[in-house]
PDB file of N, CA and C in Angstrom:
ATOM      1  N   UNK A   1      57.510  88.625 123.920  1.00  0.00           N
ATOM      2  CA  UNK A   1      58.444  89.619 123.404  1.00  0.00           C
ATOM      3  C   UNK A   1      57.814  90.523 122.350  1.00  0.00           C
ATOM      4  N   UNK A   2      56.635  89.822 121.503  1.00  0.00           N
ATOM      5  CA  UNK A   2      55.676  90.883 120.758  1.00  0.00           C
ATOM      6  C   UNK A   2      55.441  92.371 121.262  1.00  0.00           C
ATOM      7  N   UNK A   3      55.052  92.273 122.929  1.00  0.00           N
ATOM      8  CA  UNK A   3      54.633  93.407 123.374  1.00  0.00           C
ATOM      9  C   UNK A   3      55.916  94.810 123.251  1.00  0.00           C
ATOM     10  N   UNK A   4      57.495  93.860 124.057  1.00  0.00           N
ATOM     11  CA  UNK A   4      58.415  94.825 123.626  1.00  0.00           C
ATOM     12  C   UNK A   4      58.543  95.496 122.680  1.00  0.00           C
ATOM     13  N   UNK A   5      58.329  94.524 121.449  1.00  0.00           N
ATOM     14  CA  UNK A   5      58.847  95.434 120.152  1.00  0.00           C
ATOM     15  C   UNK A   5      57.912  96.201 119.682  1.00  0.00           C
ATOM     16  N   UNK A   6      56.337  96.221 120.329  1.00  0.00           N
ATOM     17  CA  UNK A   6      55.421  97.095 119.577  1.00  0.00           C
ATOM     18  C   UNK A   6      55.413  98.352 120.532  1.00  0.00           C
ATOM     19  N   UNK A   7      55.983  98.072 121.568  1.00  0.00           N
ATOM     20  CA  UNK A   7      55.874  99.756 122.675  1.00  0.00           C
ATOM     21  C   UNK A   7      56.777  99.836 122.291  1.00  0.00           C
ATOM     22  N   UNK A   8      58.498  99.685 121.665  1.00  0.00           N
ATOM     23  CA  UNK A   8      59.832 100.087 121.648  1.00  0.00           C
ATOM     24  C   UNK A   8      59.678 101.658 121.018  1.00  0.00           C
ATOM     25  N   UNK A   9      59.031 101.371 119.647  1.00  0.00           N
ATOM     26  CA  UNK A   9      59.291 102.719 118.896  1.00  0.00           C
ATOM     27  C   UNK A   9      58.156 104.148 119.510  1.00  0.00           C
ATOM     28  N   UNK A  10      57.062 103.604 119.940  1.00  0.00           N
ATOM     29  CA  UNK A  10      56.659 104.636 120.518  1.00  0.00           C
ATOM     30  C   UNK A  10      57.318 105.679 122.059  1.00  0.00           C
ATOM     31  N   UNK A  11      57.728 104.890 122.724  1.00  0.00           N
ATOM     32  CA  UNK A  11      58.289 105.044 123.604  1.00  0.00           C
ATOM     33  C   UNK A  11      59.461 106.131 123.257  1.00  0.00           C
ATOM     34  N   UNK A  12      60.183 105.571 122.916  1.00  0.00           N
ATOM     35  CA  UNK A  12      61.204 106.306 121.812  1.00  0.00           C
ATOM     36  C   UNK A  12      61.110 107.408 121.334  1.00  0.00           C
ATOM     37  N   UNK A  13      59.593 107.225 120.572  1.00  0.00           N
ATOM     38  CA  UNK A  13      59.375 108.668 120.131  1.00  0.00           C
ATOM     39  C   UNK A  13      58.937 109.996 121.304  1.00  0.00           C
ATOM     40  N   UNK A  14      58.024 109.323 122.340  1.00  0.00           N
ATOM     41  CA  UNK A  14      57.963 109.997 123.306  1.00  0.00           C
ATOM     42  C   UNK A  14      59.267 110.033 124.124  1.00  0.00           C
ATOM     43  N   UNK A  15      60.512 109.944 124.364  1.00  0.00           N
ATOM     44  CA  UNK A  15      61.471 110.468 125.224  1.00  0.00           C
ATOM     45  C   UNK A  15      62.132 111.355 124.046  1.00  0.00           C
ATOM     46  N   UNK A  16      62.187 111.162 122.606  1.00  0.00           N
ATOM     47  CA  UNK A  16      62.737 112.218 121.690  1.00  0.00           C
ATOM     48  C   UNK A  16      61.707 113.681 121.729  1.00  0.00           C
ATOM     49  N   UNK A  17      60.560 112.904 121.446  1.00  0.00           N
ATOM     50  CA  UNK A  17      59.852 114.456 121.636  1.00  0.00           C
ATOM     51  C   UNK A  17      60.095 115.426 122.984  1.00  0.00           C
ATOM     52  N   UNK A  18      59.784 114.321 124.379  1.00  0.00           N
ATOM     53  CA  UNK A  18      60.374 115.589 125.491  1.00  0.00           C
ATOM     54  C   UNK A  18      61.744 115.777 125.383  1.00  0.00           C
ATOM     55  N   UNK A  19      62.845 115.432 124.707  1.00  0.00           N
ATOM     56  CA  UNK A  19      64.352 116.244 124.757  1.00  0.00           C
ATOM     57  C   UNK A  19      63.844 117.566 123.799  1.00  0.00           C
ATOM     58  N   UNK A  20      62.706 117.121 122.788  1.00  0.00           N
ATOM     59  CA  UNK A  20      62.862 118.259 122.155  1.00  0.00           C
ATOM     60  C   UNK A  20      62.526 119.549 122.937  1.00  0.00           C
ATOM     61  N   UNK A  21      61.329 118.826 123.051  1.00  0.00           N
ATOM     62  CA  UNK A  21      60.282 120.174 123.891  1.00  0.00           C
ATOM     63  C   UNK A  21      61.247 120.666 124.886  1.00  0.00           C
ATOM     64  N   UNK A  22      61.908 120.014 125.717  1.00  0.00           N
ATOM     65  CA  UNK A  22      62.870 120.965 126.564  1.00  0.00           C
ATOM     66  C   UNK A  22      63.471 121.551 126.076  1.00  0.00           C
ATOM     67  N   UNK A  23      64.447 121.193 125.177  1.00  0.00           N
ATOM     68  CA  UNK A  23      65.363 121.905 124.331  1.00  0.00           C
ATOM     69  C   UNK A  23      64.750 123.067 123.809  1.00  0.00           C
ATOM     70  N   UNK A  24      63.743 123.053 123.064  1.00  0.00           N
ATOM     71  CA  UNK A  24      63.272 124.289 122.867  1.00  0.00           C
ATOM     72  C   UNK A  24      63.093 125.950 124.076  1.00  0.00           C
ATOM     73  N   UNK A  25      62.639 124.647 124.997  1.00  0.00           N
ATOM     74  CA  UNK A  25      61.974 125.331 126.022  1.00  0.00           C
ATOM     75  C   UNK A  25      63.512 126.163 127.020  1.00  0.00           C
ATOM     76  N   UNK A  26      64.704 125.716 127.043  1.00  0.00           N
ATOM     77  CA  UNK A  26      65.760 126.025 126.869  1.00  0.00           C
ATOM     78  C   UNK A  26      66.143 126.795 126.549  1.00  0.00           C
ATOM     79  N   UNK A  27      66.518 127.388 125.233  1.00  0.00           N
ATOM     80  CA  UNK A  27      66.825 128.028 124.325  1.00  0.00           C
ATOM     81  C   UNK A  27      65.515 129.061 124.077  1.00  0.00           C
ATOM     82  N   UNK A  28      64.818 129.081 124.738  1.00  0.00           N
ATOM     83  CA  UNK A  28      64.228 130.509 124.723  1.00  0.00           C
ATOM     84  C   UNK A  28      64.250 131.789 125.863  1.00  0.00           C
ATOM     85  N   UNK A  29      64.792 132.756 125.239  1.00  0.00           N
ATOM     86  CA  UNK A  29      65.376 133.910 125.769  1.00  0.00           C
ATOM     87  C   UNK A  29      66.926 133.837 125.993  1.00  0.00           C
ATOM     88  N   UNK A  30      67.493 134.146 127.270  1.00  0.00           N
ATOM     89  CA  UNK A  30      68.881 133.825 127.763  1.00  0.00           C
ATOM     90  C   UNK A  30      69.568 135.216 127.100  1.00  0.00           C
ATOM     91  N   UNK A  31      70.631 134.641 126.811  1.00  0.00           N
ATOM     92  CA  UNK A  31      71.912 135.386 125.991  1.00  0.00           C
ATOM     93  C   UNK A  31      71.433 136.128 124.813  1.00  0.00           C
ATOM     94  N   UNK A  32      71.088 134.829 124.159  1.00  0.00           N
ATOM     95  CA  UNK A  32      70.997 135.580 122.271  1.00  0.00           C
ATOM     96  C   UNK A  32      69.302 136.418 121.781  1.00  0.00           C
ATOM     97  N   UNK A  33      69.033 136.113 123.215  1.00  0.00           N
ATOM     98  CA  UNK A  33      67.657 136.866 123.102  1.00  0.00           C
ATOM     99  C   UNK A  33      67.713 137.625 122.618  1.00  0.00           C
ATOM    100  N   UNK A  34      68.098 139.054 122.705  1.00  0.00           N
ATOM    101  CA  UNK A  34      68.314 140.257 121.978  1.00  0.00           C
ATOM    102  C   UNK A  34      68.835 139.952 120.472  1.00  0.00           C
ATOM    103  N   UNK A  35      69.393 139.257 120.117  1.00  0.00           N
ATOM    104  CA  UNK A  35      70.295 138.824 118.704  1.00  0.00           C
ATOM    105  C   UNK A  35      68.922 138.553 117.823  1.00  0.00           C
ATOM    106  N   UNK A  36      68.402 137.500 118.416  1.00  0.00           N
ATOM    107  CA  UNK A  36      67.210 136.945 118.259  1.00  0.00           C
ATOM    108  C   UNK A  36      66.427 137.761 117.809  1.00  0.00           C
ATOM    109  N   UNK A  37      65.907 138.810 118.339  1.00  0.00           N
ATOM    110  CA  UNK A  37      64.850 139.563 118.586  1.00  0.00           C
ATOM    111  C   UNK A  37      65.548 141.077 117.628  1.00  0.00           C
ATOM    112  N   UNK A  38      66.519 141.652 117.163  1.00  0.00           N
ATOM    113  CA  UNK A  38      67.068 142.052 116.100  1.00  0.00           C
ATOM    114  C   UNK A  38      66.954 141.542 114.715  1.00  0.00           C
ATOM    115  N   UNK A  39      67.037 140.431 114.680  1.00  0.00           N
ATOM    116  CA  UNK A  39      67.429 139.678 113.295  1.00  0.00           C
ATOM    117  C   UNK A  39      65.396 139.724 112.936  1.00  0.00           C
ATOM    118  N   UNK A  40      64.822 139.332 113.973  1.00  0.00           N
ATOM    119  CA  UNK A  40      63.348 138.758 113.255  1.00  0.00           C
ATOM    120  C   UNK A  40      62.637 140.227 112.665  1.00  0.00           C
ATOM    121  N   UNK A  41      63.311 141.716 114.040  1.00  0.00           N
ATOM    122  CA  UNK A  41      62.467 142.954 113.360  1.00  0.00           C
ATOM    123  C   UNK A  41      63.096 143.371 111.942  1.00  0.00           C
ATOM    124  N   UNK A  42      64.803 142.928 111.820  1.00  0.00           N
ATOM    125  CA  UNK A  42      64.775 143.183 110.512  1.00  0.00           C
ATOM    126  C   UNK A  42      64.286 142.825 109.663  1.00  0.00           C
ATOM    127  N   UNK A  43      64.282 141.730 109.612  1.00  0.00           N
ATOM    128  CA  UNK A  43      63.793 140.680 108.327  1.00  0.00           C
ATOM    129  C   UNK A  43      62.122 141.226 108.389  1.00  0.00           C
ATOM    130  N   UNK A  44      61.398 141.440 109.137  1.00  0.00           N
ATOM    131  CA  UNK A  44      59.878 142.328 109.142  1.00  0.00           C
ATOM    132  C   UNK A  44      60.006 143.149 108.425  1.00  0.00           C
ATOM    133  N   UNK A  45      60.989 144.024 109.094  1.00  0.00           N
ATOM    134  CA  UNK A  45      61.297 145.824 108.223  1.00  0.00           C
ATOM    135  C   UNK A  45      61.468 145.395 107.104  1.00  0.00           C
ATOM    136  N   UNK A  46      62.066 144.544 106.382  1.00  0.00           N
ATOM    137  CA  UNK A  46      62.512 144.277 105.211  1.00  0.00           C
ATOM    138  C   UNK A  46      61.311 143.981 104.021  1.00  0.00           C
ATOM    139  N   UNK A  47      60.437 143.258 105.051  1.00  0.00           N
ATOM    140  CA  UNK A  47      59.483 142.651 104.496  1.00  0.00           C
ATOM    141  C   UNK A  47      58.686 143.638 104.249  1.00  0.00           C
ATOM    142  N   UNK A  48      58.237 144.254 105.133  1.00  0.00           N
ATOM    143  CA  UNK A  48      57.369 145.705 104.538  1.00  0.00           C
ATOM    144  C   UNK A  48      58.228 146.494 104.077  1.00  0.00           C
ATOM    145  N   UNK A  49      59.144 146.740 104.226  1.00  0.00           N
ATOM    146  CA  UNK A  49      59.778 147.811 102.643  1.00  0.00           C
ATOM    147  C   UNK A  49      59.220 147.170 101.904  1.00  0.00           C
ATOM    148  N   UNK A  50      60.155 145.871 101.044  1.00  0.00           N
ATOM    149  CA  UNK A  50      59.305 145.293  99.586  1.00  0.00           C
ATOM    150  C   UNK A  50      57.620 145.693  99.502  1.00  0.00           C
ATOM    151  N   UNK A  51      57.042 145.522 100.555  1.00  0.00           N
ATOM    152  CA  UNK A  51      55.532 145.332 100.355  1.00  0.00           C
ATOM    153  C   UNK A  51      55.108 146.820 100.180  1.00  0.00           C
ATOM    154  N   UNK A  52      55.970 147.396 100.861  1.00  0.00           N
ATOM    155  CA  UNK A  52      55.309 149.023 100.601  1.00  0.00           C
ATOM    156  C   UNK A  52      55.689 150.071  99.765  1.00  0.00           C
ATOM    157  N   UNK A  53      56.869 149.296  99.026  1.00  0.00           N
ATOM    158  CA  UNK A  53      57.579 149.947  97.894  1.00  0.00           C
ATOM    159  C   UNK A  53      56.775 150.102  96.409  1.00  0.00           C
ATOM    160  N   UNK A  54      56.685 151.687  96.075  1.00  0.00           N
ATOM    161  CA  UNK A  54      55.570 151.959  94.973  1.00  0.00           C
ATOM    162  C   UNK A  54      56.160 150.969  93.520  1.00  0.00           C
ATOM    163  N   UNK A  55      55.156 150.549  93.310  1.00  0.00           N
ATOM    164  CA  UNK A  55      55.324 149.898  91.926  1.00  0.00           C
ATOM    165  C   UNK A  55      55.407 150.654  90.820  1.00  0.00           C
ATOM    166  N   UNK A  56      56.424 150.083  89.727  1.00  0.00           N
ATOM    167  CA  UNK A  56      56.277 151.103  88.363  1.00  0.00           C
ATOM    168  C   UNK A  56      55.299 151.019  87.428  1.00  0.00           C
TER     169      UNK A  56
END
């Protein structure tokens, strides 16, 4: 029964990691793609304003 309990948690971790990786893999593009892809150029634009805004 040693052997069970020393593969249990790895195992584990490998079927959590592939829900993740799908999940990710999922949730990229679809619907909110565009939402997505709005929100990140603002927050850019935003970011270079501050950066390109003359100092006093």
């Amino acid at each position: 029964m040693d052997y069970v309990s020393a593969l249990l948690p790895p195992v584990v971790m490998a079927v959590f990691f592939g829900g993740l990786i799908v999940t990710i893999v999922k949730t990229q593009g679809g619907a909110n793609k565009a939402k997505e892809d709005a929100a990140v150029d603002a927050a850019v634009t935003r970011a270079e304003g501050v950066r390109q805004s003359p100092q006093p």
